[in-house]
N, C-alpha and C. Protein backbone atom coordinates (compact mmCIF):
# COMPACT_ATOMS: atom_id res chain seq x y z
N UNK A 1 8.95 13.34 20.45
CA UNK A 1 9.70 13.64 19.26
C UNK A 1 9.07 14.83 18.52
N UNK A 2 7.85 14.57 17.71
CA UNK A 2 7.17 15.93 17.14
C UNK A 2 5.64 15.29 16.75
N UNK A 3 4.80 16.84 16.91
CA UNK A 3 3.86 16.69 16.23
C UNK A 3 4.03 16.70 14.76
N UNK A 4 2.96 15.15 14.24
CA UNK A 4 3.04 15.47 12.94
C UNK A 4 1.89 15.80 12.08
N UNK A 5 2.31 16.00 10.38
CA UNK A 5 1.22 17.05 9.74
C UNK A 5 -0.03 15.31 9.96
N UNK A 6 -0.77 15.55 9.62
CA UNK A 6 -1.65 14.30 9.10
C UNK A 6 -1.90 14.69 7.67
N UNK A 7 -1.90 13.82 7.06
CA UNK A 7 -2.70 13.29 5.69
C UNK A 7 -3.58 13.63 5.56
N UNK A 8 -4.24 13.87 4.17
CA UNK A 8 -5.71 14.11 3.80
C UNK A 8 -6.43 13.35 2.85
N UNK A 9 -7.34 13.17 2.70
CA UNK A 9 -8.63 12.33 1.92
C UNK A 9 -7.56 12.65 0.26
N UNK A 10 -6.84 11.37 -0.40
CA UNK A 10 -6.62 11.90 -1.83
C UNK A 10 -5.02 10.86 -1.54
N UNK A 11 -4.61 11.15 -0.29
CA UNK A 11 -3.53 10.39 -0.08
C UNK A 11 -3.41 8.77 -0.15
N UNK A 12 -2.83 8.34 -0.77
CA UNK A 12 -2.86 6.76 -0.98
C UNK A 12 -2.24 5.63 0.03
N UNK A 13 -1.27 6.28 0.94
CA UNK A 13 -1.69 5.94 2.20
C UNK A 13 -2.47 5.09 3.34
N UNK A 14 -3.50 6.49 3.12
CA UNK A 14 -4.75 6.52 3.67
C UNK A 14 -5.39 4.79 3.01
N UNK A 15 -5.59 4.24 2.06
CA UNK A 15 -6.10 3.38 1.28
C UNK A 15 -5.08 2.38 1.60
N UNK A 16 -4.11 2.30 1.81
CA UNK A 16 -3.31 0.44 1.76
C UNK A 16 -3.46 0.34 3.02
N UNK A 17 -3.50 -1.27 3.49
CA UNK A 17 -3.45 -1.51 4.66
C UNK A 17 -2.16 -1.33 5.12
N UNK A 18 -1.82 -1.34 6.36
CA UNK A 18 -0.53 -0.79 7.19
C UNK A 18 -0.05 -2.21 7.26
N UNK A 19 1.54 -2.45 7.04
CA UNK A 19 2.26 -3.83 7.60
C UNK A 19 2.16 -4.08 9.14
N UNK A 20 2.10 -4.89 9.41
CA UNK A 20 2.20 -5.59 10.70
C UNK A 20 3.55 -5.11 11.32
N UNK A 21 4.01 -4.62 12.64
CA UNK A 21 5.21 -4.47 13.11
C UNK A 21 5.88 -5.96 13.50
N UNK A 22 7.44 -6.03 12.96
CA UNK A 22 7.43 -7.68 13.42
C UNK A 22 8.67 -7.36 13.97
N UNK A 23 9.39 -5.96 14.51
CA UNK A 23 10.34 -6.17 15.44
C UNK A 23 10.30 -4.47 15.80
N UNK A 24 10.25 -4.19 17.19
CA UNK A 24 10.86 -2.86 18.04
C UNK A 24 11.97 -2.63 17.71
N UNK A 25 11.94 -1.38 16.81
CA UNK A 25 13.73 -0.70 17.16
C UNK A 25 13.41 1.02 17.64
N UNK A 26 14.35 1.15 17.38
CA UNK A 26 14.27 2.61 17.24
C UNK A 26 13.39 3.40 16.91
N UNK A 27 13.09 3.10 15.37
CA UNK A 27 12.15 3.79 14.46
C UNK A 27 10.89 3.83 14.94
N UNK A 28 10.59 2.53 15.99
CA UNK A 28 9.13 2.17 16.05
C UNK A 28 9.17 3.06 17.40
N UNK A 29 9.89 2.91 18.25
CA UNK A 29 10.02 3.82 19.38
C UNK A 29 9.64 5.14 19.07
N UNK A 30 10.45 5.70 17.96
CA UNK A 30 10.15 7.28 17.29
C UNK A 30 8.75 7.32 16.88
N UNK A 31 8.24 6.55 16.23
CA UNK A 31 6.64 6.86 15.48
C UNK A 31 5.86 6.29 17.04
N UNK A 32 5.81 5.58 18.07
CA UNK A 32 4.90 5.31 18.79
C UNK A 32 4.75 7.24 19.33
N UNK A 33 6.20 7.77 19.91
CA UNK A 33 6.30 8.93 20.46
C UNK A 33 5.48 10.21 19.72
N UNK A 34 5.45 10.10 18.43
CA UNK A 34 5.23 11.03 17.67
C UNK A 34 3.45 10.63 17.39
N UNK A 35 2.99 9.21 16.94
CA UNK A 35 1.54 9.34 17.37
C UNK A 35 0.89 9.84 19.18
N UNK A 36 1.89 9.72 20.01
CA UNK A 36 1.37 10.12 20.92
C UNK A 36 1.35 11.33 21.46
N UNK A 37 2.30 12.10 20.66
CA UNK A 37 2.79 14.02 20.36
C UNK A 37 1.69 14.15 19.71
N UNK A 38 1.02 13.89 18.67
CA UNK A 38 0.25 14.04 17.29
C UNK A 38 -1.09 13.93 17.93
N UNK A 39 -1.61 12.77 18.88
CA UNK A 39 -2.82 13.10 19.08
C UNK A 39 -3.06 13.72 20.42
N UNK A 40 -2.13 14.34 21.08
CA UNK A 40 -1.99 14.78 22.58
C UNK A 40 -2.80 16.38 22.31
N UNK A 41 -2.71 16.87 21.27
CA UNK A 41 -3.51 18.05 20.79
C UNK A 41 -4.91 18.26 20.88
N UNK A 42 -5.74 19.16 21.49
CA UNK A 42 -6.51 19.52 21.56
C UNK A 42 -7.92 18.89 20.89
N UNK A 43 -8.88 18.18 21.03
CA UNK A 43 -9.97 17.49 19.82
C UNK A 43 -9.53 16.57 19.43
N UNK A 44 -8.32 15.82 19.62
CA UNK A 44 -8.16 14.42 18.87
C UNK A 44 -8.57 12.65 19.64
N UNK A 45 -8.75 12.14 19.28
CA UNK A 45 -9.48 11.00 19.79
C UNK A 45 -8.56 9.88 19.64
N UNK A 46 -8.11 9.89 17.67
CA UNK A 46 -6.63 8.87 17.78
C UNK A 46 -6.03 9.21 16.05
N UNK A 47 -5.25 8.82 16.17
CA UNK A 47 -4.44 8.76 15.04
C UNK A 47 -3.45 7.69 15.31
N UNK A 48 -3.90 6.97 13.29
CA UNK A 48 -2.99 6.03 13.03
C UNK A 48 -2.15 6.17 12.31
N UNK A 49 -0.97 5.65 12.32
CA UNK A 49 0.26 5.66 11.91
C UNK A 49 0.02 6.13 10.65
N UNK A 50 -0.84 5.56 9.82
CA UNK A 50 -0.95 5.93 8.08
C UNK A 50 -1.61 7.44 8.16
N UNK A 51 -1.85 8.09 9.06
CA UNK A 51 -1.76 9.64 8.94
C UNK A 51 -1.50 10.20 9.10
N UNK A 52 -0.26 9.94 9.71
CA UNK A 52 1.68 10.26 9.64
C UNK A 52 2.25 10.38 8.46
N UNK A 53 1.38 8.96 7.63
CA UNK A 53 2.22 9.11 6.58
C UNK A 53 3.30 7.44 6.66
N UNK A 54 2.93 6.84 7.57
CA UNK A 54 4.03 5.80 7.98
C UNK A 54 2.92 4.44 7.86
N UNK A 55 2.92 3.67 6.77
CA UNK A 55 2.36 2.24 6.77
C UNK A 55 2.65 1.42 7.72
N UNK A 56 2.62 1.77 9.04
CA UNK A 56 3.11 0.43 9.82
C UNK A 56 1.62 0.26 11.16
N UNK A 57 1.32 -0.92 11.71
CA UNK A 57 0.12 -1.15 12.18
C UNK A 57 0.54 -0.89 13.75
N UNK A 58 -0.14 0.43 14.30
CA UNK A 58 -0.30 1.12 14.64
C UNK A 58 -1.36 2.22 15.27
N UNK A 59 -1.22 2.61 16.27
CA UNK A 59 -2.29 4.50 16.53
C UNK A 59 -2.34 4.59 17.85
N UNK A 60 -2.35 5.35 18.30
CA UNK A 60 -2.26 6.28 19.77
C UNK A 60 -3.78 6.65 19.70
N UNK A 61 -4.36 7.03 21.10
CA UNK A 61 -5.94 7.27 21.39
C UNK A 61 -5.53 8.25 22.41
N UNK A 62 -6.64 9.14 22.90
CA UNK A 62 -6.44 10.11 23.89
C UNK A 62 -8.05 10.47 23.79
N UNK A 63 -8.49 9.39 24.51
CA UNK A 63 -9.84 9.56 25.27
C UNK A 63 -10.19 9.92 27.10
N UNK A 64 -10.99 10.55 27.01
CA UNK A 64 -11.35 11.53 28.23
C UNK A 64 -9.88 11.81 28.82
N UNK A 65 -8.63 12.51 28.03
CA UNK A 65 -7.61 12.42 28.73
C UNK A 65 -6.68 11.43 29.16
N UNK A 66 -7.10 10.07 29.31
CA UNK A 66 -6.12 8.83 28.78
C UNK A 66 -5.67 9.02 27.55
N UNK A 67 -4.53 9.01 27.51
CA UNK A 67 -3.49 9.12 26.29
C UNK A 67 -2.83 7.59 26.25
N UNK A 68 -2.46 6.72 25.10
CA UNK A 68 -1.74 5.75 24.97
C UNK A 68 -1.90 4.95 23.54
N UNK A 69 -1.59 3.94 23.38
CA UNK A 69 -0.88 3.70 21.92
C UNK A 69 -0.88 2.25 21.95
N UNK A 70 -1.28 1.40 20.80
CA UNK A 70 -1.33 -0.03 20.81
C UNK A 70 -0.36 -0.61 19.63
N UNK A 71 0.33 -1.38 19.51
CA UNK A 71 1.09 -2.25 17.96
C UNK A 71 0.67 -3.04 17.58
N UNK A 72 0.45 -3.01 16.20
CA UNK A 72 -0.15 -4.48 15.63
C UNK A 72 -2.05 -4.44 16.74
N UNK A 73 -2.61 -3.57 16.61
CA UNK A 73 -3.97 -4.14 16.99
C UNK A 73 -5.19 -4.80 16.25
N UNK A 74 -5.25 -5.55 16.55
CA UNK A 74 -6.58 -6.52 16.23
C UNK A 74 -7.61 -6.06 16.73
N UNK A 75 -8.80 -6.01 16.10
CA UNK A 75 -10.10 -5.42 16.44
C UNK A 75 -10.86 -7.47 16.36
N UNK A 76 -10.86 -7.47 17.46
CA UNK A 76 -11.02 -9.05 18.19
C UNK A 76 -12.42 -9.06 18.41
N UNK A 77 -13.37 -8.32 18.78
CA UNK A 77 -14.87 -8.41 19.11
C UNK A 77 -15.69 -7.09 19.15
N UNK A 78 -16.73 -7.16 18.53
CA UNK A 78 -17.27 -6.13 19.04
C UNK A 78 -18.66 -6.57 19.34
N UNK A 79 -19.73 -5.59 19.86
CA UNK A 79 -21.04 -6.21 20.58
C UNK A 79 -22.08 -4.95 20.84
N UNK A 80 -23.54 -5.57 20.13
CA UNK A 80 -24.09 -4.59 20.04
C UNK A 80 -24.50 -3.87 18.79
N UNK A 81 -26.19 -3.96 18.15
CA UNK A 81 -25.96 -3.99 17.18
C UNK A 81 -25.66 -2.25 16.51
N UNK A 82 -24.91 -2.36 15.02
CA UNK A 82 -24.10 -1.14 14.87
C UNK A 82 -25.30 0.03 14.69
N UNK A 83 -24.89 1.50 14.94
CA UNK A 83 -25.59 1.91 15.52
C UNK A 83 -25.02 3.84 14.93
N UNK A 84 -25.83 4.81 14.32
CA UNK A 84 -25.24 5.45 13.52
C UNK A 84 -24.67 6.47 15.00
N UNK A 85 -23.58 7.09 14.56
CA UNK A 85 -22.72 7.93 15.54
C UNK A 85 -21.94 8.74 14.92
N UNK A 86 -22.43 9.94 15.64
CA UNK A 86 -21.49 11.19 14.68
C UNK A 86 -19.93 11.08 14.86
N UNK A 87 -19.61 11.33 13.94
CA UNK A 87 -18.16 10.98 13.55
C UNK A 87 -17.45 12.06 12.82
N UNK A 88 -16.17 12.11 12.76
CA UNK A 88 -15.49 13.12 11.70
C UNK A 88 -13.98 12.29 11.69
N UNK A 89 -12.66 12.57 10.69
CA UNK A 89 -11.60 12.48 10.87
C UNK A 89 -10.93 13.47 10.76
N UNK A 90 -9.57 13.30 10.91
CA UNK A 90 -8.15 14.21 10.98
C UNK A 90 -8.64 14.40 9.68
N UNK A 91 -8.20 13.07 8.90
CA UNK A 91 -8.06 13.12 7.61
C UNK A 91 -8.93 13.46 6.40
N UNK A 92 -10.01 14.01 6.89
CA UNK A 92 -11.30 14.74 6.14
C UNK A 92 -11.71 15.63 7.30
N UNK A 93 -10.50 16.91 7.16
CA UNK A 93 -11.11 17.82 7.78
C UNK A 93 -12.42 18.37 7.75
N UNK A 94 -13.35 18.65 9.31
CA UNK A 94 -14.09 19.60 9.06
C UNK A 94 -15.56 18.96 8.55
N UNK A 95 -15.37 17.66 8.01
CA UNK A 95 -16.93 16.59 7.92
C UNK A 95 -17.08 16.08 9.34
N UNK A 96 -18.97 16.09 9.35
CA UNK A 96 -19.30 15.29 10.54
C UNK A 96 -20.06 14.71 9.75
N UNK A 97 -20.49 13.26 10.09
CA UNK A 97 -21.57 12.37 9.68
C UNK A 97 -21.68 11.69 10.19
N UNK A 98 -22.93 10.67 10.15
CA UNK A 98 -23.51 9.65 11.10
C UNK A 98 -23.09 8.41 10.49
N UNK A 99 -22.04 7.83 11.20
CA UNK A 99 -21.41 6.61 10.62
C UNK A 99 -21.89 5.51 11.96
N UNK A 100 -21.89 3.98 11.29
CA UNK A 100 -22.27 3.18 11.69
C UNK A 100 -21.11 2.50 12.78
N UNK A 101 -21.81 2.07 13.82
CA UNK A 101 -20.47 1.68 14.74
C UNK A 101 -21.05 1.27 15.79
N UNK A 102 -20.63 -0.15 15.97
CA UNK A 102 -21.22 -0.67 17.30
C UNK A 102 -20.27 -0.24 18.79
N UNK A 103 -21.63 -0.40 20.08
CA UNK A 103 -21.37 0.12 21.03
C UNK A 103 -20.60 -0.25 21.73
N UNK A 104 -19.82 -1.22 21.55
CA UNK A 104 -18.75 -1.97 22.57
C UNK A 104 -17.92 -2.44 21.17
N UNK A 105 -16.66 -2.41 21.70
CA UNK A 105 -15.11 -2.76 21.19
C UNK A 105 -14.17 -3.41 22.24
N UNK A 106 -13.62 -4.33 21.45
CA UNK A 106 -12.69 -4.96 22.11
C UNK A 106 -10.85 -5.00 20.99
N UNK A 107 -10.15 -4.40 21.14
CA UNK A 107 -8.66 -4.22 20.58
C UNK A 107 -7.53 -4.94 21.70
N UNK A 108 -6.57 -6.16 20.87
CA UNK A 108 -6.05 -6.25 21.32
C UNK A 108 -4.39 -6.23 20.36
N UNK A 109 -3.29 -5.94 21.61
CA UNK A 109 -2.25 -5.60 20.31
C UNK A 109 -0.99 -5.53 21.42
N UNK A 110 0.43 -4.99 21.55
CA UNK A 110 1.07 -4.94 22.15
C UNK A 110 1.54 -4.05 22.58
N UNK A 111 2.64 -3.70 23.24
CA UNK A 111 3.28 -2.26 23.58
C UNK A 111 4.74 -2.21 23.02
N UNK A 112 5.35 -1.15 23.29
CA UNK A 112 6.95 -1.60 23.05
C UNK A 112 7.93 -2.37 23.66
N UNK A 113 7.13 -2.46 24.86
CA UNK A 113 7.95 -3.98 25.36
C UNK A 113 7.60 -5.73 24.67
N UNK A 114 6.43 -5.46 24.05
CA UNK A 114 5.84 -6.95 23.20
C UNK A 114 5.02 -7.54 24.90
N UNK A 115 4.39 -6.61 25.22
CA UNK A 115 3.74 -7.48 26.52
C UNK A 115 2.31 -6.93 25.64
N UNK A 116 1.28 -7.95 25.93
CA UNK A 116 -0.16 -7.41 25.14
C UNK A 116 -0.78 -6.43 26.11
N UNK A 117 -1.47 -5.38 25.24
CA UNK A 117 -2.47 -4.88 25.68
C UNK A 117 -3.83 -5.13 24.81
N UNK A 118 -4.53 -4.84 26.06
CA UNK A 118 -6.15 -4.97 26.03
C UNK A 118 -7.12 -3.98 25.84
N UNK A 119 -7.59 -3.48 24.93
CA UNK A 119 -8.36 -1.90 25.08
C UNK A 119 -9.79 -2.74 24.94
N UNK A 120 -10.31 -2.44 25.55
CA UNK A 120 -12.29 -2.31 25.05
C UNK A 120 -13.11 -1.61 26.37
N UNK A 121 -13.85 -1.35 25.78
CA UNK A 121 -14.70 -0.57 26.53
C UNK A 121 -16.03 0.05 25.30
N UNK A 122 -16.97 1.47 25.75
CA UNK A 122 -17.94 1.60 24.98
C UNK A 122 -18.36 3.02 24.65
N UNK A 123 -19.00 3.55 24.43
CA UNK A 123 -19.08 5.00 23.39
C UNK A 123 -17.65 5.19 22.96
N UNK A 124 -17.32 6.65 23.09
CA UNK A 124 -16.12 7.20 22.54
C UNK A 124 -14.95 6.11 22.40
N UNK A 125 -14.84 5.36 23.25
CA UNK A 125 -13.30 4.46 23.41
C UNK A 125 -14.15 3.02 22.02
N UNK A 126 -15.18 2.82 22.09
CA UNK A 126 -15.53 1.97 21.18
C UNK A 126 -15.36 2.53 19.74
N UNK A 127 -15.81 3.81 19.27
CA UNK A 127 -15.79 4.21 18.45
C UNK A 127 -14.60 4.62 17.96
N UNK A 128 -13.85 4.61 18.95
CA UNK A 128 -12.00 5.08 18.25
C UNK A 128 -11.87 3.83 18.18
N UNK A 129 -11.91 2.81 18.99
CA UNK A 129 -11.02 1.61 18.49
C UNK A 129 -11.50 0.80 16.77
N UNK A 130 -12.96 1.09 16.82
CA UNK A 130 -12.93 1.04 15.18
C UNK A 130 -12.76 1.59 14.38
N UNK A 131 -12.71 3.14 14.31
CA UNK A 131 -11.85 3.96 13.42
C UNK A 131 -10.94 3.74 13.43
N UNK A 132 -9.64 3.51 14.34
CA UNK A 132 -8.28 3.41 13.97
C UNK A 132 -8.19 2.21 13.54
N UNK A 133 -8.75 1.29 13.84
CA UNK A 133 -8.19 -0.15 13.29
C UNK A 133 -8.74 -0.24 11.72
N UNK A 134 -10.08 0.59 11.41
CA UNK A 134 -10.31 1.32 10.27
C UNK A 134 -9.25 1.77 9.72
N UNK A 135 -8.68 2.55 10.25
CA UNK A 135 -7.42 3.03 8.99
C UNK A 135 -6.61 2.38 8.48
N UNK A 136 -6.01 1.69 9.51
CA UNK A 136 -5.19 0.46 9.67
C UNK A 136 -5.18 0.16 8.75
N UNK A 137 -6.67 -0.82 8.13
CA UNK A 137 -6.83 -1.60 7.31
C UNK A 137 -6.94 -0.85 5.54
N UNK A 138 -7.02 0.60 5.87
CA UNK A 138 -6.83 0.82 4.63
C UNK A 138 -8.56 1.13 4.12
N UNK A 139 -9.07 1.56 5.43
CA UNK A 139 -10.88 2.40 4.89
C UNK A 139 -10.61 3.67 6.19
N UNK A 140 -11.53 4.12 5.48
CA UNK A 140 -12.13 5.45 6.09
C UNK A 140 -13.33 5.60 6.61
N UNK A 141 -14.00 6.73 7.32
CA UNK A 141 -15.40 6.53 7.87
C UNK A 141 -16.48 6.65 7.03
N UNK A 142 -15.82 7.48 5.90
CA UNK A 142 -16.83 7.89 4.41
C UNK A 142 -17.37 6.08 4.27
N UNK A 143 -16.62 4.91 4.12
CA UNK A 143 -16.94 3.88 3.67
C UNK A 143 -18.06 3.33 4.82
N UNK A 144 -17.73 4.25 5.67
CA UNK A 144 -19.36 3.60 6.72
C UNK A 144 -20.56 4.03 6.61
N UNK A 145 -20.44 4.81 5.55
CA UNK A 145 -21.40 5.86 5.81
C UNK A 145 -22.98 4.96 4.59
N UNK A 146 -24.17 5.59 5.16
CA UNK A 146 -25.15 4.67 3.96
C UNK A 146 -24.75 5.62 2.48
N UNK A 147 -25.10 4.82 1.40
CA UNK A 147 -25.02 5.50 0.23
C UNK A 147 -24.89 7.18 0.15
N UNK A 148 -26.40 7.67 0.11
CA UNK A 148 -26.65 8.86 0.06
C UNK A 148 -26.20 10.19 0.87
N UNK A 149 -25.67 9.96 1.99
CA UNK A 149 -25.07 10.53 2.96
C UNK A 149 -23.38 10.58 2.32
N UNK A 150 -22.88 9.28 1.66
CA UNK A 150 -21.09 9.07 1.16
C UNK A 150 -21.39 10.25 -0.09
N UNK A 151 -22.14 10.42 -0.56
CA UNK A 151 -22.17 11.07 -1.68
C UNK A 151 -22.64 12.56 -1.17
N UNK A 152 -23.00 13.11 -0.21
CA UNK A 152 -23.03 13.76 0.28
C UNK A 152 -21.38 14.48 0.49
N UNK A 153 -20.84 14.12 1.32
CA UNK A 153 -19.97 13.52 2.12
C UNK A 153 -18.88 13.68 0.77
N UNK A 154 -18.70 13.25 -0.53
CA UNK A 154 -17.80 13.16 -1.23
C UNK A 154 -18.20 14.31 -2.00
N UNK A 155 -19.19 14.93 -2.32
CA UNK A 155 -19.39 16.48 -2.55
C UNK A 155 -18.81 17.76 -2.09
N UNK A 156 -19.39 17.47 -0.61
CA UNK A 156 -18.85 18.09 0.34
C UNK A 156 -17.05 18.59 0.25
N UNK A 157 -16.20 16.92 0.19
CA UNK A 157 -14.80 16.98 -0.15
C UNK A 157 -14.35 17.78 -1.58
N UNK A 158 -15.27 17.21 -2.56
CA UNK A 158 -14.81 18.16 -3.32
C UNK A 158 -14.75 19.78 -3.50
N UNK A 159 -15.93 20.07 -2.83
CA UNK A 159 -15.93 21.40 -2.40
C UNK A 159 -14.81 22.28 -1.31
N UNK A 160 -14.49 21.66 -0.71
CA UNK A 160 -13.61 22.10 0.48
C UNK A 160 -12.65 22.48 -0.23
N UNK A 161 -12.28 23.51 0.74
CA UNK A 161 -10.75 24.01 0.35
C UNK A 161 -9.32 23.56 0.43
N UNK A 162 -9.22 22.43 1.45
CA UNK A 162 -8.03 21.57 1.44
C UNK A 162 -7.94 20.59 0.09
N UNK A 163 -9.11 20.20 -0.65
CA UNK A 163 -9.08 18.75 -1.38
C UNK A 163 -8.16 19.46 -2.67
């Protein structure tokens, strides 16, 4: 369908948790297509629906070139204790910081047929599946971050030229 713009740090969005999908139509068909247009671009890891701009529970991943997309995911287990890992988002262009995140993830959620899928695995695929289910819920990676580094980090935003 199309790439879309993403959201930025200020958007309120970004902050509510996303509704649960409780039926496939159309619409959901259109936004699965368009998170998977949206993060098929060059440097992206995943994007969730709320940085579309669309509250619904949701996000597409495109790790080492696997591209694909989960509904309604649950962040069901993770393992390993958390562990700081450079990080950045769409949605705070242009920050890197050492956010906390354990080494194994387990996401489970459905497709557009309502058959479940299973994502887990460890580095990069661990670390997207808790960022996006992160957004999901309505936080960001700034909220992982230790004190002094968020304030860093929220300086930083104010300084930038997008904020």
């Amino acid at each position: 369908m199309a790439v879309r713009p993403i959201r930025v740090f200020g958007d309120p969005v970004l902050r509510s948790p996303s509704a649960p999908i409780d039926h496939i139509d159309d619409g959901v068909r259109a936004l699965v297509q368009d998170l998977l247009d949206t993060v098929a671009l060059p440097g992206r890891a995943g994007v969730a629906a709320c940085q579309i701009g669309v509250g619904m529970r949701a996000f597409s991943y495109n790790i080492d070139g696997d591209i694909g997309y989960v509904i309604n995911p649950v962040l069901v287990e993770v393992s390993g204790e958390p562990q700081p890992v450079a990080e950045g988002c769409l949605s705070v262009p242009g920050l890197w910081h050492e956010a906390l995140r354990h080494p194994w993830a387990k996401v489970v959620g459905i497709d557009l047929d309502g058959n479940e899928v299973v994502l887990e695995g460890e580095g990069l695929l661990a670390q997207a599946l808790q960022h996006e289910t992160d957004h999901l819920d309505g936080s960001l990676f700034l909220d992982r971050l230790p004190p002094e580094t968020r304030r860093i980090a929220m300086r930083e935003i104010r300084e930038s030229d997008w904020f």
